[in-house]
Structure formats: structure tokens, C-alpha cells
N, C-alpha and C. Protein backbone atom coordinates (compact mmCIF):
# COMPACT_ATOMS: atom_id res chain seq x y z
N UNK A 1 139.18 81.59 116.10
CA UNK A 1 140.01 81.00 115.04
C UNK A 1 140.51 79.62 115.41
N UNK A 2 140.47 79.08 116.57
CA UNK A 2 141.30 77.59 117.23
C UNK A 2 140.08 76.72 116.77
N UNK A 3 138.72 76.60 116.32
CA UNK A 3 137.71 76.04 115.66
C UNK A 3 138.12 75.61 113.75
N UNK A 4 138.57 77.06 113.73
CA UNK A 4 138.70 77.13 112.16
C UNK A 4 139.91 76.30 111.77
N UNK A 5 141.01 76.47 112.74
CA UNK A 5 142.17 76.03 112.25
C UNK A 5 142.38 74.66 112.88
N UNK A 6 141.70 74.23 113.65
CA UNK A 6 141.70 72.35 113.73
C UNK A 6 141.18 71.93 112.62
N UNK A 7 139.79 72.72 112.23
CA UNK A 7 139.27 72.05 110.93
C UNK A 7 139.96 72.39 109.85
N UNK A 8 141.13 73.18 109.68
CA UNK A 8 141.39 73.09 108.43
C UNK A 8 142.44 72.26 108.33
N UNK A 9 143.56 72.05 110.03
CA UNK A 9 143.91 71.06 109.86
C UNK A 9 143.79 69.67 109.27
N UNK A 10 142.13 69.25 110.08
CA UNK A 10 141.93 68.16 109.91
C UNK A 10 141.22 67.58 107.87
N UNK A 11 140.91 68.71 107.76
CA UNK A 11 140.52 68.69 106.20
C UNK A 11 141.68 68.67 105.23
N UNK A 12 142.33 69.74 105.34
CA UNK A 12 143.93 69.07 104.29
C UNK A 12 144.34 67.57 105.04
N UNK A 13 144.11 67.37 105.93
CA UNK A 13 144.39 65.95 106.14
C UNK A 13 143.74 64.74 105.18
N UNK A 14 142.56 65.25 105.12
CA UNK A 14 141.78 64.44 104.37
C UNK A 14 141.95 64.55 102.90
N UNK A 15 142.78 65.30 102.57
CA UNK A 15 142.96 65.91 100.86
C UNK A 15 142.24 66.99 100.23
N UNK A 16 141.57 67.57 101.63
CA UNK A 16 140.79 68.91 100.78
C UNK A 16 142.00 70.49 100.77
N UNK A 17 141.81 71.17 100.02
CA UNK A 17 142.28 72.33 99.50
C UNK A 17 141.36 73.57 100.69
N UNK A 18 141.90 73.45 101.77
CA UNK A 18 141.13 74.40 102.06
C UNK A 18 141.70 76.24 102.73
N UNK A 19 140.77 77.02 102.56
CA UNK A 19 140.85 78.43 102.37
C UNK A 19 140.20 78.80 103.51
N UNK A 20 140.76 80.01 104.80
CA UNK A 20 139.93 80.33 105.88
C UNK A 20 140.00 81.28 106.22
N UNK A 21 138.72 82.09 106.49
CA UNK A 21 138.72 83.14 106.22
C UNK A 21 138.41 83.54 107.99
N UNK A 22 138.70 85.01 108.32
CA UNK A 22 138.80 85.29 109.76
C UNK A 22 137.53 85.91 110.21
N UNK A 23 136.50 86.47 109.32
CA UNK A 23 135.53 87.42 109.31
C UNK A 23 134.82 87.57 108.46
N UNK A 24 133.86 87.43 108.71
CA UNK A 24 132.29 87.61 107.48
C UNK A 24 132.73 88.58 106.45
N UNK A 25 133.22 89.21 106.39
CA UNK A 25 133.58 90.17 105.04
C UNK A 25 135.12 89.46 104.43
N UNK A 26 135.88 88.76 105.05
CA UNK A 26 136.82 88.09 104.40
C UNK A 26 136.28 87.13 103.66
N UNK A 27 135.53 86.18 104.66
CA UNK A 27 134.83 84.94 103.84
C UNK A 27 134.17 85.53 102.43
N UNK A 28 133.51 86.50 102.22
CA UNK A 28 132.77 86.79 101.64
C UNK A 28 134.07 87.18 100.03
N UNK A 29 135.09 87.89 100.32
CA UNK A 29 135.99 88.44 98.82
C UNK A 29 136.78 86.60 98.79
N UNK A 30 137.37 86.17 100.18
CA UNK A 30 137.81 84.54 99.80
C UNK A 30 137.00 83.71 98.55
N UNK A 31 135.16 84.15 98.64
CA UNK A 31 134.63 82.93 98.21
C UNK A 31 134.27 83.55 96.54
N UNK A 32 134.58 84.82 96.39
CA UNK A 32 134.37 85.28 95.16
C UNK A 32 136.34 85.04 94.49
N UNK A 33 136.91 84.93 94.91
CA UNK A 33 138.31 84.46 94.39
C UNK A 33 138.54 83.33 94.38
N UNK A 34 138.02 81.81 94.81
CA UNK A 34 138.39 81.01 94.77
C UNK A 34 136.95 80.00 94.38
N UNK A 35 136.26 80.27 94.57
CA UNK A 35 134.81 79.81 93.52
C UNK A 35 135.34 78.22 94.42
N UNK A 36 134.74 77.64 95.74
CA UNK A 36 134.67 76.76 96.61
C UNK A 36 133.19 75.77 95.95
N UNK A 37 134.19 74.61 96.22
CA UNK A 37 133.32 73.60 96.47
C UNK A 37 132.15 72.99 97.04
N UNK A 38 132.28 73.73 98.40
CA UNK A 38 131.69 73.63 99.66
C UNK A 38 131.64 74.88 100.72
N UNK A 39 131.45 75.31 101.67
CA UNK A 39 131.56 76.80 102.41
C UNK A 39 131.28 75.93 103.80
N UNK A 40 131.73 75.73 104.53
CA UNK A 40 131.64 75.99 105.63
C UNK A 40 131.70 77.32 106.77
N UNK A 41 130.59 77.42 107.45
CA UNK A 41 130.25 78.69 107.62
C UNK A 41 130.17 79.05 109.76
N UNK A 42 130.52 79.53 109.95
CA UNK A 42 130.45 79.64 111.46
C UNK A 42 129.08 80.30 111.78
N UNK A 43 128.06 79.90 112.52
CA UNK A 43 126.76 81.21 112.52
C UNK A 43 126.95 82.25 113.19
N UNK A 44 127.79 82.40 114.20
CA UNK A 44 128.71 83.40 114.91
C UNK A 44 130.42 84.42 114.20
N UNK A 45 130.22 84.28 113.11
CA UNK A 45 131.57 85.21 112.66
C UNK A 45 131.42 86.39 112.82
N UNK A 46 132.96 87.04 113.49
CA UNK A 46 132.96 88.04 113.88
C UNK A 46 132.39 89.43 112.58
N UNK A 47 131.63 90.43 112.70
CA UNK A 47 131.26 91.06 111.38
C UNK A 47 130.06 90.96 111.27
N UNK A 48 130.06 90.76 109.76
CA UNK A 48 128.86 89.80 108.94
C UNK A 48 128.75 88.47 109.77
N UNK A 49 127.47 88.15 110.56
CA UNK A 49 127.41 87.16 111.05
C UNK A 49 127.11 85.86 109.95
N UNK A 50 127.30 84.38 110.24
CA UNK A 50 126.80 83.88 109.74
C UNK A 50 125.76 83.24 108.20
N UNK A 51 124.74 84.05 108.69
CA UNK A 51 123.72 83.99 108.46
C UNK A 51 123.88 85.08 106.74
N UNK A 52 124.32 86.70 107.19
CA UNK A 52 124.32 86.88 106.36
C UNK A 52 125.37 86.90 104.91
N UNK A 53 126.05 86.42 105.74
CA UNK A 53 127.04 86.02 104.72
C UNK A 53 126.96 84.64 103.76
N UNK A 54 126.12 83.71 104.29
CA UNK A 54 125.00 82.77 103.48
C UNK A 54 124.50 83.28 102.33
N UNK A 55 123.75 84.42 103.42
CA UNK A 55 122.46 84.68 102.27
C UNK A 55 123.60 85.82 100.52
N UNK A 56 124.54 86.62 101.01
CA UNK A 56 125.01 87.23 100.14
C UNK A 56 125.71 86.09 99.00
N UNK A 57 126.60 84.85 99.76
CA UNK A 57 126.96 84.13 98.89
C UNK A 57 125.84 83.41 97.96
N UNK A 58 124.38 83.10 98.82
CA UNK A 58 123.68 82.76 97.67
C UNK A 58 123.19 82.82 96.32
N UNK A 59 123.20 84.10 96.98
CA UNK A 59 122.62 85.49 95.88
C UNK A 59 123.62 85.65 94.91
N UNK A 60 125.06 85.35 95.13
CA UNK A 60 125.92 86.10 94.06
C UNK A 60 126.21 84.65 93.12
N UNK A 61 126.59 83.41 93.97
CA UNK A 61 126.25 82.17 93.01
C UNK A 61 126.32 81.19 94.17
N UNK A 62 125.42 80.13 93.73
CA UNK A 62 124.82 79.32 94.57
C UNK A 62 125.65 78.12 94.82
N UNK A 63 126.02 78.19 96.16
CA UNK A 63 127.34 76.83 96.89
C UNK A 63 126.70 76.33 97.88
N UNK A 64 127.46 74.68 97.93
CA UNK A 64 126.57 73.99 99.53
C UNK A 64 127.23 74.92 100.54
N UNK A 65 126.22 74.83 101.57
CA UNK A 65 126.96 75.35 102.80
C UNK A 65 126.23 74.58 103.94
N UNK A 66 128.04 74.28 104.72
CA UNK A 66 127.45 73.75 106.04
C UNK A 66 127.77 74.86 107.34
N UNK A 67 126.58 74.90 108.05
CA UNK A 67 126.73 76.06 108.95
C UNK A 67 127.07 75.49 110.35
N UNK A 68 128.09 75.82 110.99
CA UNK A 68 128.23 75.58 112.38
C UNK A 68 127.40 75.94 113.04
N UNK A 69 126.79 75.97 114.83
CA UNK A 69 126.22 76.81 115.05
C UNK A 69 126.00 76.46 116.59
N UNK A 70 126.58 77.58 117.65
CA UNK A 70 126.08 77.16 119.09
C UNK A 70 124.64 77.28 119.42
N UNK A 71 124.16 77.52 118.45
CA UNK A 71 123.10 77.84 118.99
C UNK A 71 121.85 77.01 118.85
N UNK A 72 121.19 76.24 119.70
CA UNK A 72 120.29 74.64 119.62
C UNK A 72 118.57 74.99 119.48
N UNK A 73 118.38 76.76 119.05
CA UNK A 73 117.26 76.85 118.90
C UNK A 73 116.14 76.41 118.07
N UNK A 74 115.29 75.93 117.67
CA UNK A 74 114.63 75.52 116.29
C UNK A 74 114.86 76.89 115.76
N UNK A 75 114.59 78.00 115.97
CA UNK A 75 114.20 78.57 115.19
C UNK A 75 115.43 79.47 114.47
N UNK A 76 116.54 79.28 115.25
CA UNK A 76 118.03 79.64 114.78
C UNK A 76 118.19 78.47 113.88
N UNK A 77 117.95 77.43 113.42
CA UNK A 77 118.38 76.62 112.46
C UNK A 77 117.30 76.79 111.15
N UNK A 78 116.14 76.93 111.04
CA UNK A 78 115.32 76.96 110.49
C UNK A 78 115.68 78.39 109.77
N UNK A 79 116.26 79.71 110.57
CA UNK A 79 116.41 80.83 109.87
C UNK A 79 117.82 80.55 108.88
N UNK A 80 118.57 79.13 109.12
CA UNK A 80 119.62 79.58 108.82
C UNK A 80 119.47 78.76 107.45
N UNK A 81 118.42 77.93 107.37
CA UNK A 81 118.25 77.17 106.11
C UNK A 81 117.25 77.82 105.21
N UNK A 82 116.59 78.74 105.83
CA UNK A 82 116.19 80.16 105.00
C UNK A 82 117.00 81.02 104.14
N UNK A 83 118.20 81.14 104.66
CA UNK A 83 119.32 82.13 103.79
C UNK A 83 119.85 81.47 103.12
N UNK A 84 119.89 79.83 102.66
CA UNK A 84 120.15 78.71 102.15
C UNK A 84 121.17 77.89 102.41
N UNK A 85 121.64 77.60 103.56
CA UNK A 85 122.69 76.54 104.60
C UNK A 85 121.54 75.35 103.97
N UNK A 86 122.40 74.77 103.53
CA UNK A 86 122.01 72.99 103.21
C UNK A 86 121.99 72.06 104.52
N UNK A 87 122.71 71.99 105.16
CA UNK A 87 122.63 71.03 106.45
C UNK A 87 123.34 72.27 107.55
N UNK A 88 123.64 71.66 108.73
CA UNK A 88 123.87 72.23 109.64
C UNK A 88 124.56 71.53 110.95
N UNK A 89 125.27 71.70 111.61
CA UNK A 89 126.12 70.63 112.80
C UNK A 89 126.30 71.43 114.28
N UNK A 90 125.89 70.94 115.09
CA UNK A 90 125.32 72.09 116.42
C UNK A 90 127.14 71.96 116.84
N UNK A 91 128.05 72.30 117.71
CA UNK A 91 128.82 72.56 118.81
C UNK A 91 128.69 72.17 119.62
N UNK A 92 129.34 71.20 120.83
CA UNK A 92 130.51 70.97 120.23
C UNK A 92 130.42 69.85 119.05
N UNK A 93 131.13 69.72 118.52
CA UNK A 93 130.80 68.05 117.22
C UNK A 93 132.71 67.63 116.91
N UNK A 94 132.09 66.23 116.60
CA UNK A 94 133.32 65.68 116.54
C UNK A 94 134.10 65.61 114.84
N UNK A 95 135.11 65.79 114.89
CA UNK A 95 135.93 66.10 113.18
C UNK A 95 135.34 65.06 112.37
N UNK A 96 135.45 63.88 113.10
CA UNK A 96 135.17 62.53 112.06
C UNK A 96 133.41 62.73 111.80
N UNK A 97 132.88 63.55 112.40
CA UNK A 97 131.37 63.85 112.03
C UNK A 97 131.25 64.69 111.03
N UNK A 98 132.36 65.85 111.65
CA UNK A 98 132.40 67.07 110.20
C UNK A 98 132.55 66.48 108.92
N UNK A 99 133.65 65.58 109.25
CA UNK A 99 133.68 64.95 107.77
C UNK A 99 133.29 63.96 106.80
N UNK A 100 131.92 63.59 107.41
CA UNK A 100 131.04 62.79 107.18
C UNK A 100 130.04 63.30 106.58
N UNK A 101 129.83 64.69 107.17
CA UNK A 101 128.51 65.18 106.69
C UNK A 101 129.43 66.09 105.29
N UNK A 102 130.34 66.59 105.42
CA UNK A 102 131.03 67.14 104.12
C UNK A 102 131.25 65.88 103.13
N UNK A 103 131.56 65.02 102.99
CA UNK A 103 131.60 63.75 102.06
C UNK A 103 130.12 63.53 101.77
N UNK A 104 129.42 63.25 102.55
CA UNK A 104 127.73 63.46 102.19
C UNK A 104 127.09 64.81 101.40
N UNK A 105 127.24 65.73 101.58
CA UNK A 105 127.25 66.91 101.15
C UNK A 105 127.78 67.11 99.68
N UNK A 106 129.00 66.70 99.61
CA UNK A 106 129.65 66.54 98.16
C UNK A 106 128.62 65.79 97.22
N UNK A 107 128.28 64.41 97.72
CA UNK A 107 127.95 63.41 97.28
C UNK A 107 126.76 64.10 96.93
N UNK A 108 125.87 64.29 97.29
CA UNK A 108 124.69 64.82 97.44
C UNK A 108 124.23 65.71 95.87
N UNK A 109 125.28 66.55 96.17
CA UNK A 109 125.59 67.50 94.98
C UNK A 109 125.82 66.87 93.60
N UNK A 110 126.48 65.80 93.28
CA UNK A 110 127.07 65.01 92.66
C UNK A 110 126.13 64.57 92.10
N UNK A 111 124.98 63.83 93.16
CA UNK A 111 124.27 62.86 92.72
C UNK A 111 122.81 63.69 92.22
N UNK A 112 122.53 64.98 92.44
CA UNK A 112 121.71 65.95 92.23
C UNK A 112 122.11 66.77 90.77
N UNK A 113 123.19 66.74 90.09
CA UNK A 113 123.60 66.79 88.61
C UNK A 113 123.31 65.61 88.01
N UNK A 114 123.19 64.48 88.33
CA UNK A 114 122.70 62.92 87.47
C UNK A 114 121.53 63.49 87.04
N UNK A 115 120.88 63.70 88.54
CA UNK A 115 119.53 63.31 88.49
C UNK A 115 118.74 64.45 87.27
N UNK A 116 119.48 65.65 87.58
CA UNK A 116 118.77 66.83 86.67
C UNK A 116 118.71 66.24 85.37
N UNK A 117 120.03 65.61 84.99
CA UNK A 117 120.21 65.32 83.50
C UNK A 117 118.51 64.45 82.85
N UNK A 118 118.05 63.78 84.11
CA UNK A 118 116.83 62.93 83.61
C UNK A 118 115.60 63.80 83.13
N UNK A 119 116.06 65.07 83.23
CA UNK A 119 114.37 66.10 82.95
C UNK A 119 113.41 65.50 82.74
N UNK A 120 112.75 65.45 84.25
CA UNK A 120 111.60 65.15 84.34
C UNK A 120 110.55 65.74 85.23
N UNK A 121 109.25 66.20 85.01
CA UNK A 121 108.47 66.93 86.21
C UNK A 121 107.73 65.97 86.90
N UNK A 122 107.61 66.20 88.00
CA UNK A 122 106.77 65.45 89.05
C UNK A 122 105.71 66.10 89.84
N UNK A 123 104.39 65.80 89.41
CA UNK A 123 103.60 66.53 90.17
C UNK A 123 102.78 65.94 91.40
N UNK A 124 102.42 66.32 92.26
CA UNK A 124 101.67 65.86 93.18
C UNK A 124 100.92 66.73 93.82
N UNK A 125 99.54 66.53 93.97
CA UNK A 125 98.88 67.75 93.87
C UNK A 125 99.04 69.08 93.37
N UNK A 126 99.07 70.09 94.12
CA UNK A 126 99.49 71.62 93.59
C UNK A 126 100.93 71.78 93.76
N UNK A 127 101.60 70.80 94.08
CA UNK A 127 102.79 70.84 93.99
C UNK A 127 103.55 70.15 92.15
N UNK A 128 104.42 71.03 91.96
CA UNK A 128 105.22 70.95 90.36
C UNK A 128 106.56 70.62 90.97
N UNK A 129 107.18 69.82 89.99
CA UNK A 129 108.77 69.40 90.59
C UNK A 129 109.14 69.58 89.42
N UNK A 130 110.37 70.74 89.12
CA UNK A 130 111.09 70.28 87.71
C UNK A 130 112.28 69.97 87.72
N UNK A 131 112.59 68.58 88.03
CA UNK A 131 114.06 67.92 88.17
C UNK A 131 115.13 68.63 87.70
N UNK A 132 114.86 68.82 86.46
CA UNK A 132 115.55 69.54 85.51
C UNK A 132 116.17 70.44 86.19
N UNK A 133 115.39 71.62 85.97
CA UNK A 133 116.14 72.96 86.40
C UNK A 133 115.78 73.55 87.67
N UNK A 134 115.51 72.13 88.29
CA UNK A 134 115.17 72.30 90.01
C UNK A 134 114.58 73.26 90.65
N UNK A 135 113.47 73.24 90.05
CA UNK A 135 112.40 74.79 90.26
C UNK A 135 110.74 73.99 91.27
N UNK A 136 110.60 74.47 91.95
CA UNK A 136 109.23 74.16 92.37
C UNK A 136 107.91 75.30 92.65
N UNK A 137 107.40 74.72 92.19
CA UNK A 137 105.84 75.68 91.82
C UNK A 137 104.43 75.05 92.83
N UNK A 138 104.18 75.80 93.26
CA UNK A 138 103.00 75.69 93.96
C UNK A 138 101.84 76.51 93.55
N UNK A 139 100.48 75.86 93.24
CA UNK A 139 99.64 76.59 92.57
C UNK A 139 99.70 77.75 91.68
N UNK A 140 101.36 77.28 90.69
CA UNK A 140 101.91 78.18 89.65
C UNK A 140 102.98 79.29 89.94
N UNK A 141 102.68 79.18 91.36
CA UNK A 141 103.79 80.20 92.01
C UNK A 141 105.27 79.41 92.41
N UNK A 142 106.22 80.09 92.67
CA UNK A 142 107.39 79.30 92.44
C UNK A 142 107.81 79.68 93.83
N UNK A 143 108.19 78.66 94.31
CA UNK A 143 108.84 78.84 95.79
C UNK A 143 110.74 78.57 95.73
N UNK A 144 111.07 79.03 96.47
CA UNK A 144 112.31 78.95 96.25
C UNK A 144 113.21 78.27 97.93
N UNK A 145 113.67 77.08 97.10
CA UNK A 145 113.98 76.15 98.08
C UNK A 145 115.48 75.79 98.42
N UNK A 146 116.26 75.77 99.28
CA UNK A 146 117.48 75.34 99.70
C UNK A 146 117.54 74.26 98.48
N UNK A 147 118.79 73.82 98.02
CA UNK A 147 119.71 72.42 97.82
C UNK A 147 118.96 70.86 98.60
N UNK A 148 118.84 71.51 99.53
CA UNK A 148 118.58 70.21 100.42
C UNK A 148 117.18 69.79 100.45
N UNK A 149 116.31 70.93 100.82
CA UNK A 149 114.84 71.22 100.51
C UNK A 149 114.57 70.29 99.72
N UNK A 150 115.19 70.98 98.64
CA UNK A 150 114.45 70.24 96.50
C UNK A 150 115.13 68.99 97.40
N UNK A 151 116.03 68.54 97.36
CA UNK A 151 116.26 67.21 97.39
C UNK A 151 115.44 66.24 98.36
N UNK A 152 114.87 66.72 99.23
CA UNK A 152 113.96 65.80 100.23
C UNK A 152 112.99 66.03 99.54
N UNK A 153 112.46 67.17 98.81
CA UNK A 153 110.96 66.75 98.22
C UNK A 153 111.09 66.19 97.81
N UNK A 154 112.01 66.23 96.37
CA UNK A 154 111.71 64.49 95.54
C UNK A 154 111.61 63.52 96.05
N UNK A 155 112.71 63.50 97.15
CA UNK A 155 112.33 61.92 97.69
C UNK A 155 111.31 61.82 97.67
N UNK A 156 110.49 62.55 98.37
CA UNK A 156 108.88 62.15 99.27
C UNK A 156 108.22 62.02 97.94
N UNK A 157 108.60 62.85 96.75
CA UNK A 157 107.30 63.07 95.78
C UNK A 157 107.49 61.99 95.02
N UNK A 158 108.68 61.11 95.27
CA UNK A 158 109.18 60.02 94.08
C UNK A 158 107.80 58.80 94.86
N UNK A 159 107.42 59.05 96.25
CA UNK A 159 106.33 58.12 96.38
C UNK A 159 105.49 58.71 97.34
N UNK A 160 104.52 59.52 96.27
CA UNK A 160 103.23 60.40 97.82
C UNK A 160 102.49 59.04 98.23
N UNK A 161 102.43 59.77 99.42
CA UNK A 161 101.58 59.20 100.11
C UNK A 161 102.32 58.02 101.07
N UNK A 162 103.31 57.74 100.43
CA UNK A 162 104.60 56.48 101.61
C UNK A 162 104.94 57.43 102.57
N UNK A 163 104.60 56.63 103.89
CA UNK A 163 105.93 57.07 104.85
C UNK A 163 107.13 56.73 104.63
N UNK A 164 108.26 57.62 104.47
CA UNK A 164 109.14 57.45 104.83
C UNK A 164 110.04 57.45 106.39
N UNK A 165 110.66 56.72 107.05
CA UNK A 165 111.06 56.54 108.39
C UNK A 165 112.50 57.60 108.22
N UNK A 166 112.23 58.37 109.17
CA UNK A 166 113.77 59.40 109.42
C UNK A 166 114.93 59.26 109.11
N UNK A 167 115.36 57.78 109.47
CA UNK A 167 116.48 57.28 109.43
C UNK A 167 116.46 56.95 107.79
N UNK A 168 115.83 55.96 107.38
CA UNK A 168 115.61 55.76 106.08
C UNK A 168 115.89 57.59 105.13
N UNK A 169 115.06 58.83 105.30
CA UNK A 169 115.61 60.08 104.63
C UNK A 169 116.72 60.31 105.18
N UNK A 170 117.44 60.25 105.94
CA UNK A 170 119.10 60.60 106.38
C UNK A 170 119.86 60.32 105.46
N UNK A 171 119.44 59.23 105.33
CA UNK A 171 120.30 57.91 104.55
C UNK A 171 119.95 58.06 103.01
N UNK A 172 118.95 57.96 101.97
CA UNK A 172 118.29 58.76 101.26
C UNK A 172 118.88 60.00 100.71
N UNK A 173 118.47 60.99 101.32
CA UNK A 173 119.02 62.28 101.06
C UNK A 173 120.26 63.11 101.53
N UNK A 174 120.80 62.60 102.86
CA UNK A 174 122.03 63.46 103.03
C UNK A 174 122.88 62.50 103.50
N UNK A 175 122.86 60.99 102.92
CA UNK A 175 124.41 60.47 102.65
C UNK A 175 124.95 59.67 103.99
N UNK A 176 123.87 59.62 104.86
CA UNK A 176 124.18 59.26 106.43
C UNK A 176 123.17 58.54 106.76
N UNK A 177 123.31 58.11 108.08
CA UNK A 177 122.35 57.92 109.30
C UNK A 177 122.59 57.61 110.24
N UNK A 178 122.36 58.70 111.32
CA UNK A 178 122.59 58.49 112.61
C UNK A 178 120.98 59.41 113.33
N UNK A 179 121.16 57.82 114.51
CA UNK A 179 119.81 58.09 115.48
C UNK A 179 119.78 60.01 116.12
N UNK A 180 120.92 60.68 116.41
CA UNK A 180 121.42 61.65 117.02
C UNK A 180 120.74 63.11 115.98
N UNK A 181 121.29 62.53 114.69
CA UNK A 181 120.82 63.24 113.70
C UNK A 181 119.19 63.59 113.01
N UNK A 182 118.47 63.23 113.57
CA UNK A 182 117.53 62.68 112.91
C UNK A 182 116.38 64.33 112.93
N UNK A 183 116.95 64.93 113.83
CA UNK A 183 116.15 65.88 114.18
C UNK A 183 117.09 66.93 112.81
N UNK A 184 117.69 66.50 112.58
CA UNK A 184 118.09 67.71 110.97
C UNK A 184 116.58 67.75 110.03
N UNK A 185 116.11 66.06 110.25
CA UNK A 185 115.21 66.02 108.65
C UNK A 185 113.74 66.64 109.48
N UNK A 186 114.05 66.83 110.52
CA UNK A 186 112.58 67.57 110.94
C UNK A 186 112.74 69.06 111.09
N UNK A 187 113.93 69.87 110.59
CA UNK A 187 113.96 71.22 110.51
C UNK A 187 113.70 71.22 109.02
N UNK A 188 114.34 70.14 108.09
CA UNK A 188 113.99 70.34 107.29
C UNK A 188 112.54 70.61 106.38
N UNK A 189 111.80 69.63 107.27
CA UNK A 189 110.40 69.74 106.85
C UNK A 189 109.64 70.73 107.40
N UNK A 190 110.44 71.16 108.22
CA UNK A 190 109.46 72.53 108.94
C UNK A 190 110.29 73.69 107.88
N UNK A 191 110.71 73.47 107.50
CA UNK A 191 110.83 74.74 106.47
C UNK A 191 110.23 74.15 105.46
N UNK A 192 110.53 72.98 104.55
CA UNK A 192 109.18 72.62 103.45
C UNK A 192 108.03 73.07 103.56
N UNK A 193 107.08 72.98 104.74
CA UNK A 193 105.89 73.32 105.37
C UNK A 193 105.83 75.23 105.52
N UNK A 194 106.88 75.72 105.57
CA UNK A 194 106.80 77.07 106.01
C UNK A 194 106.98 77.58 104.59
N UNK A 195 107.25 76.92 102.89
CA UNK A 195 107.26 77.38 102.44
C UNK A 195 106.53 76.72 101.15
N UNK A 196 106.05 75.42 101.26
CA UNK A 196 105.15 75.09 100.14
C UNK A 196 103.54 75.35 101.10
N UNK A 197 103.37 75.09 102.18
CA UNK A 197 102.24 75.04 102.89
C UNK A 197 102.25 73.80 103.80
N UNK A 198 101.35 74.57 104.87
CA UNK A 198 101.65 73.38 106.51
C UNK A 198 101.20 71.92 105.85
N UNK A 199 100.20 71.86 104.98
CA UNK A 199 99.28 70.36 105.07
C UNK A 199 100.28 69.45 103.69
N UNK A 200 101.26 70.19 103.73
CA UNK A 200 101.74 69.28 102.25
C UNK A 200 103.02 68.34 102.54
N UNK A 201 103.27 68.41 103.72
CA UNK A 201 103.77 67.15 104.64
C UNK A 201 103.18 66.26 105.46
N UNK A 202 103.10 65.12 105.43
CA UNK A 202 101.92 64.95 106.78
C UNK A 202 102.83 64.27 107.63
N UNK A 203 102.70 64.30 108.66
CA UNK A 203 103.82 63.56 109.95
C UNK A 203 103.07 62.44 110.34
N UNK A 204 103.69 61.41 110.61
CA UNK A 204 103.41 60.11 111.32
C UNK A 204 103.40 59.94 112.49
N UNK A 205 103.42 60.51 113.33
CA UNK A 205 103.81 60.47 114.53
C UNK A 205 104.99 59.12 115.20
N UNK A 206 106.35 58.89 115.61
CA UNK A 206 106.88 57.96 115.91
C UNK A 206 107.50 57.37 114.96
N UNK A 207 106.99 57.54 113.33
CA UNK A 207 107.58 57.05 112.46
C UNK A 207 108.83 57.79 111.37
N UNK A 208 107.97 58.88 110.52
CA UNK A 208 108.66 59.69 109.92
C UNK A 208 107.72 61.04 108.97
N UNK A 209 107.79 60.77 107.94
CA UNK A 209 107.12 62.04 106.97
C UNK A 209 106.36 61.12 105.59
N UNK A 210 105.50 62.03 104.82
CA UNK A 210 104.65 61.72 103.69
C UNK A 210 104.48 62.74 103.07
N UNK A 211 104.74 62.63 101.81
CA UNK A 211 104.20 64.19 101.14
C UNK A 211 102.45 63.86 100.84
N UNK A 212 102.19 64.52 100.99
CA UNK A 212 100.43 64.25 100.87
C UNK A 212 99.70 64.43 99.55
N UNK A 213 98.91 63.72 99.06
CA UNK A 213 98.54 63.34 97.78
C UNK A 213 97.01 64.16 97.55
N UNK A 214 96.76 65.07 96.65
CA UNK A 214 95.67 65.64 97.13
C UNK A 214 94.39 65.55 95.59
């Protein structure tokens, strides 16, 4: 709880309204009574870990979530943007970071209601984009993608075949850029890849990412 309650310190500092819950089954009746903005999520809560307390809030209605997490595995971050965690911030991390990537995060959201309003589909190869009602289809089948996901595809699909440079999608899609960070937009694409198909990213090696034009 000395994690939870600096940050909630430091967030009513900043003017947020915030609510904290002690245990994966608290978080879980907290976020159905107070219908949150944002969720910040520990991947370690005592209970319901983490993870599944993501996936239940997804399921019941769909909120950003940023997931804490000691744990620096690829494949512990990759599972956790599976249950639908939008970004993610390893331990230890600094407040003025937390609240950088939560102001980005907001923003994000914000700027992802504009964009729907434009209903428009984007296709690129067997890939379907429907801005609109933010659905993506692969050879007619519909994959189902994080917040963050849909939002880096468009980028890429707004120009197949461009590299985009890491820093440049940080900045782009989640509201930032830092050199430190950069390895977020490569979990991200390893879940794009794990769920539209491996060849529909192509990597640059040294540079950044391409959605591939087929």
C-alpha cells in the first residue's frame, strides 16, 4: 500500500480525483461504483492478481489501464497487454514519469474519439481498419485489439510501407518520447504480430517499424 498511497498522494496533487483500492477484488466493486477515467493497476495485487482483474474490467466495460509491474519479462508485459493494459511502467519509476504517461494516456483517448467521428476504413492488404467503430478484420475475421494496439496500427496504416522511427511512434501514439521508453512500442508490435500475423509488421532493423503493403 506505501506505492499506492504516494501515488495517490502525488495525483490529487495534480488535480486528479483519485480512488484506491487494497486488493484485486476491491479494485474490481471500486471500478464498477465509480466508472474511472483511467485504472491504474499493480500486476502484483494481493488476490486477483493484476492481470486478472484487467481482463474482468475489460469485459464488463472498457477503461485505459496503466499496469505497474516488477516484473521486466517480455513475456509478462506482452501477457499483460493481452488482457488489455494500454501501456505499462516497469518499477522502480519516477512520479513525474507516472504522470506523464497518465496525461498521455488521457490525451490519447481524447484524441481517439476525434478521430472515430471521421468514419473512415483503411485497408491495407488483408488487413480492414474501421476508424469508426474501431474494429479490425483480417481476412474477414476480426481480431480484437488493446486501445493502444488500434491506435499504432493506424498510425502505420495511415502510411504502409513508411518506416516509422520509434521515437517518432512514442511521440505519435502515446503522447511522449523518451530514448528509455522505446522498448514499450516493440511489445507493442509483438503483440500486433501475435495477433494480426508475424509478416504484417516489418522491422527495420536500427530504425523502427512498417506495416507491410501486400
Amino acid at each position: 500500500m506505501t506505492i499506492a498511497l504516494a501515488v495517490r498522494n502525488r495525483l490529487a496533487a495534480e488535480g486528479f480525483d483519485v480512488r484506491v483500492a487494497g486488493d484485486g477484488q476491491d479494485a474490481l466493486v471500486q471500478y464498477g461504483n465509480a466508472e474511472p477515467d483511467l485504472v491504474i493497476l499493480d500486476r502484483l495485487l494481493p488476490g486477483l492478481d493484476g492481470l486478472e482483474v484487467c481482463r474482468r474490467m475489460q469485459a464488463a466495460k472498457p477503461v485505459p489501464v496503466l499496469m505497474l509491474t516488477a516484473l521486466g519479462e517480455e513475456t509478462d508485459v506482452l501477457v499483460g497487454l493481452g488482457v488489455g493494459a494500454d501501456d505499462y511502467l516497469a518499477k522502480p519509476f519516477s512520479m513525474r514519469e507516472l504522470v506523464a504517461r497518465i496525461h498521455a494516456l488521457l490525451r490519447r483517448v481524447e484524441r481517439a474519439s476525434q478521430l472515430a467521428a471521421e468514419d473512415t476504413v483503411i485497408r491495407v492488404g488483408e488487413v480492414e481498419i474501421d476508424t469508426a467503430a474501431r474494429r479490425v478484420f483480417v481476412r474477414g475475421a476480426e481480431a480484437q485489439l488493446t486501445r493502444t494496439e488500434f491506435d499504432l496500427l493506424r498510425r502505420l496504416a495511415e502510411r504502409p510501407g513508411q518506416v516509422f522511427e520509434r521515437d517518432r511512434l512514442l511521440s505519435d501514439v502515446w503522447g511522449f518520447s523518451e530514448a528509455a521508453a522505446t522498448r514499450t512500442v516493440d511489445s507493442h508490435v509483438r503483440a500486433l504480430r501475435r495477433k494480426l500475423g508475424s509478416d504484417v509488421v516489418r522491422t527495420v532493423h536500427g530504425v523502427g517499424y512498417a506495416l507491410v503493403r501486400r
